[in-house]
Protein backbone atom coordinates (compact mmCIF):
# COMPACT_ATOMS: atom_id res chain seq x y z
CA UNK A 1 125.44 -47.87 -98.92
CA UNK A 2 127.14 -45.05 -101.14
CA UNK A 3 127.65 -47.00 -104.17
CA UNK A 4 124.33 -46.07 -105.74
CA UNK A 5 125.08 -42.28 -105.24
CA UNK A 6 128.33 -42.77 -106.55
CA UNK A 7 127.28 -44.28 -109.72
CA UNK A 8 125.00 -41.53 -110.13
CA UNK A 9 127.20 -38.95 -109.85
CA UNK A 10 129.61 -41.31 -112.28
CA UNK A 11 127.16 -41.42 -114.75
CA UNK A 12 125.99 -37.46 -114.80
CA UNK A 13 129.90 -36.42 -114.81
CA UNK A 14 129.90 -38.64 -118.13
CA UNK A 15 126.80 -37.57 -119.72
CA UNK A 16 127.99 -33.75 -119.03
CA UNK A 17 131.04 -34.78 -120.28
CA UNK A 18 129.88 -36.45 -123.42
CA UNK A 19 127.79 -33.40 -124.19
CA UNK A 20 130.30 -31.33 -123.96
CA UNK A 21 132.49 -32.90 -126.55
CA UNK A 22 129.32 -32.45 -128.67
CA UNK A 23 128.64 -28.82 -128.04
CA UNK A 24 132.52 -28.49 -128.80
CA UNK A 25 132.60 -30.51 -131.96
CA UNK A 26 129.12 -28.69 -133.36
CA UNK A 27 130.89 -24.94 -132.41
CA UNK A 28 134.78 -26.06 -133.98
CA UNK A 29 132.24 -27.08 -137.26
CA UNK A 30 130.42 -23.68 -137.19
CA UNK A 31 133.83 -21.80 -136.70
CA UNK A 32 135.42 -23.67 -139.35
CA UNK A 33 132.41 -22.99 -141.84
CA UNK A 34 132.57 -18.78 -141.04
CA UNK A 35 136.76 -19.02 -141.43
CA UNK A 36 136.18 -20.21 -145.21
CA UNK A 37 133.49 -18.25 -145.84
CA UNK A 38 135.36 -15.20 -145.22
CA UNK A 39 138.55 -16.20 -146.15
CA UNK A 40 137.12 -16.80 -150.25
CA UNK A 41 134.76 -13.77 -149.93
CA UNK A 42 131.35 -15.05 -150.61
CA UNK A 43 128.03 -14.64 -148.43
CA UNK A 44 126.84 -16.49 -146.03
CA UNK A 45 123.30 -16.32 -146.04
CA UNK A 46 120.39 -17.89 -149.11
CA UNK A 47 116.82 -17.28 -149.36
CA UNK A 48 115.39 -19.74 -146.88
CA UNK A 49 118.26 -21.27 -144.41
CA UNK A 50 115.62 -23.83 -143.20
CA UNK A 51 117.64 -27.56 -143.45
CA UNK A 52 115.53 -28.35 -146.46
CA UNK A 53 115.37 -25.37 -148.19
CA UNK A 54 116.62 -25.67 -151.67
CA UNK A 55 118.75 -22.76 -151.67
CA UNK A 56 119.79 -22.60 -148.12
CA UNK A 57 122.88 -20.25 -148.65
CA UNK A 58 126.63 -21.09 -148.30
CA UNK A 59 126.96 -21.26 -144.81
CA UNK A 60 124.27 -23.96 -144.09
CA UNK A 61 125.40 -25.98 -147.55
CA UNK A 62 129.09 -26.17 -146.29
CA UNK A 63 128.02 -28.07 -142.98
CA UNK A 64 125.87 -29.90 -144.58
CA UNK A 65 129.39 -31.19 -147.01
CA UNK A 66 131.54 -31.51 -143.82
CA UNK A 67 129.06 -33.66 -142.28
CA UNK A 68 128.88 -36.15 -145.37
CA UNK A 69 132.27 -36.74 -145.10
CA UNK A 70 132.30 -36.70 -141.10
CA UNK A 71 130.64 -39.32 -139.30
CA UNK A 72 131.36 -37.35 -135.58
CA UNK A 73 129.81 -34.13 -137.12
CA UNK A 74 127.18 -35.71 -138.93
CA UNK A 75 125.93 -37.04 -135.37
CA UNK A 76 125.89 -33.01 -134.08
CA UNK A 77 125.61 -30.72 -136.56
CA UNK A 78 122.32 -28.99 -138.46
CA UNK A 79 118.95 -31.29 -137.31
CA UNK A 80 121.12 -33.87 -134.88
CA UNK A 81 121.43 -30.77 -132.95
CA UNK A 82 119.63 -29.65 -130.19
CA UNK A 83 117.58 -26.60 -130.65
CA UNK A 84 118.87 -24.27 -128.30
CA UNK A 85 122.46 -25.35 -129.42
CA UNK A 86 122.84 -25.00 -132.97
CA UNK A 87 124.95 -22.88 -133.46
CA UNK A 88 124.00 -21.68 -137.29
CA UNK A 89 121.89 -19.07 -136.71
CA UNK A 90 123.13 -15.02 -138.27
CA UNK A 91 123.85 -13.55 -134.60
CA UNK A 92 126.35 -16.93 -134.03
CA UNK A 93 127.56 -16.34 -137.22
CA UNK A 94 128.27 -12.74 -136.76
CA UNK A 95 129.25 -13.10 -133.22
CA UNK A 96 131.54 -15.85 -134.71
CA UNK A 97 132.86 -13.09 -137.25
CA UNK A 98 133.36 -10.33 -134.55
CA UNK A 99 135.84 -12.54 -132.52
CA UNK A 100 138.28 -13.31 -135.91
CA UNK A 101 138.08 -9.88 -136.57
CA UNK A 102 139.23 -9.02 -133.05
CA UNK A 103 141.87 -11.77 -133.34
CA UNK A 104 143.03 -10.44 -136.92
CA UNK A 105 143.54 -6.57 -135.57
CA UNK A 106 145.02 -7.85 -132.75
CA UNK A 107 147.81 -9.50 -134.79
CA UNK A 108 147.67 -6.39 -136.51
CA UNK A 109 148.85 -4.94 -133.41
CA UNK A 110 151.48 -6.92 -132.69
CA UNK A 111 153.10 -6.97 -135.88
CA UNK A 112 153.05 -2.75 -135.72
CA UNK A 113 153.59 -2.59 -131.99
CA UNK A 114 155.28 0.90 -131.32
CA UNK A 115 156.54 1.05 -134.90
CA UNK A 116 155.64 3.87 -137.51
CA UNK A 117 152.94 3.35 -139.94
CA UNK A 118 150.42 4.76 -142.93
CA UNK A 119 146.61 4.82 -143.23
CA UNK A 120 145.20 4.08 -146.67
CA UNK A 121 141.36 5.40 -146.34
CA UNK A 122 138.50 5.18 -149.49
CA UNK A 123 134.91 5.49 -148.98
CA UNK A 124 132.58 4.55 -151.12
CA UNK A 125 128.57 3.81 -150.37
CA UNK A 126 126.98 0.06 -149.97
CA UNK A 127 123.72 -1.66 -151.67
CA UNK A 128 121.79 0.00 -148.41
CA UNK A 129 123.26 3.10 -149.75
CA UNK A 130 125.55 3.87 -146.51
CA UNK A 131 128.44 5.46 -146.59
CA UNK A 132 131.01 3.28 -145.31
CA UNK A 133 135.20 3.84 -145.20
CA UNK A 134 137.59 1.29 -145.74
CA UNK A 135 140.81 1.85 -143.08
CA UNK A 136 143.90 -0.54 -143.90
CA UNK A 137 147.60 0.15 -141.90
CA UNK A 138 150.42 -0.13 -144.18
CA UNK A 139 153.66 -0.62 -141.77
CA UNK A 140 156.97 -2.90 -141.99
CA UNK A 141 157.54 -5.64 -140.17
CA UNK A 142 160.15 -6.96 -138.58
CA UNK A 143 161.82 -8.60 -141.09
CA UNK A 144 161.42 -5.53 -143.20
CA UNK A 145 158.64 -6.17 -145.53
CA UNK A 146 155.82 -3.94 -146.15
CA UNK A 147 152.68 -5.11 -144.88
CA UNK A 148 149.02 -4.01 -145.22
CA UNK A 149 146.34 -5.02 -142.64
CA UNK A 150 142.87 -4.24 -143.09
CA UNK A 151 141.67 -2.84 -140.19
CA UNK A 152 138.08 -1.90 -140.03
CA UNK A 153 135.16 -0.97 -142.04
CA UNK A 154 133.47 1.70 -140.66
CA UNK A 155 130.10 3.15 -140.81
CA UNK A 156 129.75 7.66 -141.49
CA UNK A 157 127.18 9.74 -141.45
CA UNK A 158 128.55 11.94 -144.19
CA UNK A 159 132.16 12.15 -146.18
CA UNK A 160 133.07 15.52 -145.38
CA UNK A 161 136.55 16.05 -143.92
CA UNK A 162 135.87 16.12 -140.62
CA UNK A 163 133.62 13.54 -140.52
CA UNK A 164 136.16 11.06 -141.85
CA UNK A 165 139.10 12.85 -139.73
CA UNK A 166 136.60 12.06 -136.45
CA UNK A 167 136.12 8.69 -137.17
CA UNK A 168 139.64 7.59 -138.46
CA UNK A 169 141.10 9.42 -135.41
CA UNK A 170 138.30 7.38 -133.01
CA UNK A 171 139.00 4.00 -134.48
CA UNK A 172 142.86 4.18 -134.16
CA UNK A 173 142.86 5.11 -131.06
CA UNK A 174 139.81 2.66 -129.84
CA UNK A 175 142.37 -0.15 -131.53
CA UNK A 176 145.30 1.52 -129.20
CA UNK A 177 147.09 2.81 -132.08
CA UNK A 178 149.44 5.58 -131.27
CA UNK A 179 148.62 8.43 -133.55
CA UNK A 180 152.05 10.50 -132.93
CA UNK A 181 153.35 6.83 -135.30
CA UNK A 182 151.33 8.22 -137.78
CA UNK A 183 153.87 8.76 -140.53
CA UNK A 184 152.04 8.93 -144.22
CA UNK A 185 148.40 9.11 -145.57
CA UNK A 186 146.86 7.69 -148.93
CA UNK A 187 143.96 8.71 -150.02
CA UNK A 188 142.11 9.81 -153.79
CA UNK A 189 142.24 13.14 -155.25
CA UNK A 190 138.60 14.44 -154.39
CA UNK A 191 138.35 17.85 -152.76
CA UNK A 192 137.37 16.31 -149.38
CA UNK A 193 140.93 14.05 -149.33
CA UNK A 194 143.39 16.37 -151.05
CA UNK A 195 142.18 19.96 -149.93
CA UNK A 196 145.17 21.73 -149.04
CA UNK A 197 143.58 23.95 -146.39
CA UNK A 198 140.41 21.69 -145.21
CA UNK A 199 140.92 18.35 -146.93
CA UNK A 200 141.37 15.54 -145.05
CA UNK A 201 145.25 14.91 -144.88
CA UNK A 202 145.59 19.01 -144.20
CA UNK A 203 143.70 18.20 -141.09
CA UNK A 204 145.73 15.35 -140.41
CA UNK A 205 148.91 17.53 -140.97
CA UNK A 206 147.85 19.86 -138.77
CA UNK A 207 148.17 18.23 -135.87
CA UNK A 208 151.16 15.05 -137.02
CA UNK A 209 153.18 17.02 -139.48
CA UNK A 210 154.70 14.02 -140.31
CA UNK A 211 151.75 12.15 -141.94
CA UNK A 212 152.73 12.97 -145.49
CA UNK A 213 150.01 12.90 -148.17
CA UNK A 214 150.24 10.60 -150.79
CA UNK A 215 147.93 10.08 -153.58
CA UNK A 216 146.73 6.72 -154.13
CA UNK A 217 148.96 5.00 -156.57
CA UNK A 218 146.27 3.39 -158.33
CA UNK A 219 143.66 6.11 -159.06
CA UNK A 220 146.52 8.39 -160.12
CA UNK A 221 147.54 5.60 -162.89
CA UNK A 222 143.48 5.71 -163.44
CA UNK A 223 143.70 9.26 -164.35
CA UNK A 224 146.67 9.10 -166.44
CA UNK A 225 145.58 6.25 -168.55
CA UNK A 226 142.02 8.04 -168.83
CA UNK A 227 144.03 11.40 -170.22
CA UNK A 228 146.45 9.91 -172.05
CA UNK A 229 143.25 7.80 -174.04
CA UNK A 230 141.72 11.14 -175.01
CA UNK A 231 144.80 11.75 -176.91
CA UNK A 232 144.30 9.09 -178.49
CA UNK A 233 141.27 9.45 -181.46
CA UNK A 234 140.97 5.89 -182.14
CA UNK A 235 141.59 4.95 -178.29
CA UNK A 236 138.79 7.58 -177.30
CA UNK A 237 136.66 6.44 -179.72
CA UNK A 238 136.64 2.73 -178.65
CA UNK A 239 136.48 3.49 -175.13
CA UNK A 240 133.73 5.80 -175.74
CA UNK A 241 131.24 3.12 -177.92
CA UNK A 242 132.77 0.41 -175.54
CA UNK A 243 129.92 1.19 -172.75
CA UNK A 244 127.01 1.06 -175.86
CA UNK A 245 128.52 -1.83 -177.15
CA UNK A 246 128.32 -3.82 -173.58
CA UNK A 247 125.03 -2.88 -172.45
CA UNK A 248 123.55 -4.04 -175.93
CA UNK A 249 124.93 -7.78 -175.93
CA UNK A 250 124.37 -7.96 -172.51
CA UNK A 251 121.10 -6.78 -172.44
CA UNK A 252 120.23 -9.68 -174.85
CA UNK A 253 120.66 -13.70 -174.28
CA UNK A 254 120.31 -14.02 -177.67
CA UNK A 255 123.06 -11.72 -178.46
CA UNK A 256 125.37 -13.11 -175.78
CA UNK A 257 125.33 -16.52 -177.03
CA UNK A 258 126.14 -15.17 -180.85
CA UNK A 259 129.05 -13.07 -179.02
CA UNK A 260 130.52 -16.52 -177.06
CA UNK A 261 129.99 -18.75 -180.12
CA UNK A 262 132.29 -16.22 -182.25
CA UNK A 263 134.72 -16.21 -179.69
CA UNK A 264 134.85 -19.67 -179.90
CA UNK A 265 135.10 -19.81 -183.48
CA UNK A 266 137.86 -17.44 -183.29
């Protein structure tokens, strides 16, 4: 009498089963997709991310090679999927993003723990013309190498000191870094950074007299090579034609190609 109902029930377990593997299968492909995307750099997105859209963007193309070579994919992926479980649209992606990021500062965490540790901090303004600061952690680790993690990339309505002191100070502490650990700071030389009375590491220093100012390695070999070519007549005058000389080939196909068939040649 119950062997009816029992097959049902047999058969629905099954089917819920079976879609599960699928929904797991078509997420693991989606996952994999965003962790090379980010890992080499490149965007995500094309023009038109419709399946037959002839440019439709990295992110779309890149399931669309792991299926070819993936029968089990092939079968749930991209238009074998169901609509409301695709799992390819921007807010999966992001949302995809969001929880590698978490995973990444958590290791960043970890490594750190109650250990001692340097901000490096540059700002600079994106193609929607934001202002946007760069925060990396520069620490040893246990086996005492020196590490750098990138931490966030944050969003501010302005680069004066305090603005950048506010949100530095608000993200560290939001990530449950200790900011008495805060041991050295690395920044550029603009008036904002190095002030020595309302720059940013003075405000730092204020409070964690510890957090020694450094300027950044780089932009102070920047400088020196810039003075040091100005020295230079010949080394001046190149550098100052170079800038002429590159916006006139490239501003010309015709003039590029001469340029790569002479390298060639030579």
């Amino acid at each position: 009498m119950h062997q009816p109902g029992h097959i049902d029930k047999a058969m629905k377990k099954q089917k819920t089963s079976d879609e599960v593997k699928r929904n797991i299968t078509r997420v693991k492909t989606s996952i994999d997709a965003v962790r090379y995307l980010a890992l080499q750099g490149v965007a995500f997105r094309g023009r038109d991310e419709i399946v037959d859209s002839k440019n439709p963007g990295n992110f779309i193309q890149l399931l669309k090679y792991t299926r070819f070579y993936n029968e089990e994919v092939d079968s749930v992926v991209l238009e074998n999927a169901p609509k409301n479980a695709k799992y390819t649209s921007h807010e999966v992606q992001k949302q995809i993003l969001h929880v590698l990021a978490k995973k990444i500062r958590k290791q960043i965490f970890d490594d750190i723990g109650d250990s001692k540790f340097s901000i490096i901090v540059d700002e600079a303004s994106d193609e929607g013309r934001h202002e946007q600061m760069a925060i990396v952690l520069r620490f040893v680790d246990i086996e005492g190498f020196i590490q750098e993690g990138f931490l966030n990339l944050v969003h501010v309505k302005d680069t004066t000191s305090k603005t950048l002191h506010s949100a530095i100070c608000s993200t560290l502490t939001s990530h449950k870094f200790s900011l008495q650990n805060l041991r050295g700071q690395g920044y550029d030389g603009a008036s904002n950074m190095r002030g020595e009375w309302k720059g940013l590491h003075a405000l730092f220093l204020k409070d964690f007299p510890h957090a020694y100012y450094v300027h950044c390695m780089a932009h102070r070999l920047q400088l020196s090579l810039v003075a040091a070519s100005r020295e230079v007549d010949r080394v001046n005058e190149f550098f100052t034609k170079l800038p002429k000389i590159v916006t006139a080939i490239t501003g010309s196909t015709k003039r590029l190609d001469e340029l790569e068939e002479f390298q060639e040649d030579f």
